[in-house]
Protein backbone atom coordinates (compact mmCIF):
# COMPACT_ATOMS: atom_id res chain seq x y z
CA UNK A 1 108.20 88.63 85.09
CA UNK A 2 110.18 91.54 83.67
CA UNK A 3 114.06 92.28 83.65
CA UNK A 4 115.82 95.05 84.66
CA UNK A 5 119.01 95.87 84.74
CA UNK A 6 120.48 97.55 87.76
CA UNK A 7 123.93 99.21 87.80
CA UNK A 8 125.33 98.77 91.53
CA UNK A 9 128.59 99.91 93.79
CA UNK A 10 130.88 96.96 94.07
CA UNK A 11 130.78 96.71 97.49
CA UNK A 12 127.01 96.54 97.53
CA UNK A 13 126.91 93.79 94.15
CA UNK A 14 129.21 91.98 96.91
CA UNK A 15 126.88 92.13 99.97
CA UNK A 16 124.14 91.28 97.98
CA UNK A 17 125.91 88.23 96.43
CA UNK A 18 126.99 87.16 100.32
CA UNK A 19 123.62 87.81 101.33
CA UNK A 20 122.24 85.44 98.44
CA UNK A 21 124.93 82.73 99.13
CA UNK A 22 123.91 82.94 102.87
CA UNK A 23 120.39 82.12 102.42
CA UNK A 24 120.82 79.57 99.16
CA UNK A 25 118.45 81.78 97.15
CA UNK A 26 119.43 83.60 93.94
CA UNK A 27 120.32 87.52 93.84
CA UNK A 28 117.21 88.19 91.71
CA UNK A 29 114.74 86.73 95.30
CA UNK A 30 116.60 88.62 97.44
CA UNK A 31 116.68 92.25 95.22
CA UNK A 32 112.85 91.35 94.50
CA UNK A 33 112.24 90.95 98.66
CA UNK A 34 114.71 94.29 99.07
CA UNK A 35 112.61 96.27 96.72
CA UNK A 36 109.05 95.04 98.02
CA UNK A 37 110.70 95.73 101.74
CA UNK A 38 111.42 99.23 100.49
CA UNK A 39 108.46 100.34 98.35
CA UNK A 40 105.74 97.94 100.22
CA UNK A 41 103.04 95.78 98.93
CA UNK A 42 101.71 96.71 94.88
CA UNK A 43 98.42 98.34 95.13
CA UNK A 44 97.58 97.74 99.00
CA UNK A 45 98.02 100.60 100.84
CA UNK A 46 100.50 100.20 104.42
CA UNK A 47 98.76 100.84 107.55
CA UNK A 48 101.79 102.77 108.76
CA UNK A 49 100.20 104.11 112.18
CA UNK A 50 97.24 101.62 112.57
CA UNK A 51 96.64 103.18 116.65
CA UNK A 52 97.01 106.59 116.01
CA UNK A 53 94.55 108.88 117.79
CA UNK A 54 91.13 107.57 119.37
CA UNK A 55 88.10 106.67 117.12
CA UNK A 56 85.80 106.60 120.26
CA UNK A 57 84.42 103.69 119.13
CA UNK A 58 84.99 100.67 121.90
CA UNK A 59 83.94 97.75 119.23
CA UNK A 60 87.51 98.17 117.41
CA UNK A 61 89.05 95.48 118.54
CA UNK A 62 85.96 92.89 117.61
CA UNK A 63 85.76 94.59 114.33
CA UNK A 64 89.60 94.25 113.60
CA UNK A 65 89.18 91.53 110.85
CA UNK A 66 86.49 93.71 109.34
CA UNK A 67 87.59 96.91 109.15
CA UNK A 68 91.50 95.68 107.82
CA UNK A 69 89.41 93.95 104.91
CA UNK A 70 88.05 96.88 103.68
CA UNK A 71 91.39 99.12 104.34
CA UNK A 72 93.88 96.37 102.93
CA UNK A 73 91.62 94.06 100.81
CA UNK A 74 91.91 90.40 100.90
């Protein structure tokens, strides 16, 4: 794992210390979650509007497993 150093606001060093404390975890798991929350998953893509639009296919919903394996990967 790599370090980086992160210059924050007091008042946000101190909610993310609280937040930290609340769940018994250490500041480092809870910036790592933040930052994977914000910027999503490494190299999978996000299926940000997965039923937009019609495909006018009407096998979709049997092929789910399929077709998010070959969007998302394993």
């Amino acid at each position: 794992m790599k370090r980086t150093t992160v210059k924050l606001p007091e008042d946000l060093d101190a909610r993310l210390r609280q937040e930290a404390a609340r769940r018994r975890t250490t500041i480092a798991e809870v910036t790592r979650e933040a930052l994977e929350a914000h910027l999503g998953p490494g190299e999978h893509r996000r299926l940000i509007a997965a039923k937009a639009g019609r495909s006018g296919r009407t096998d979709i919903s049997e092929r789910i497993e399929e077709i998010l394996l070959r969007e998302v990967g394993p």
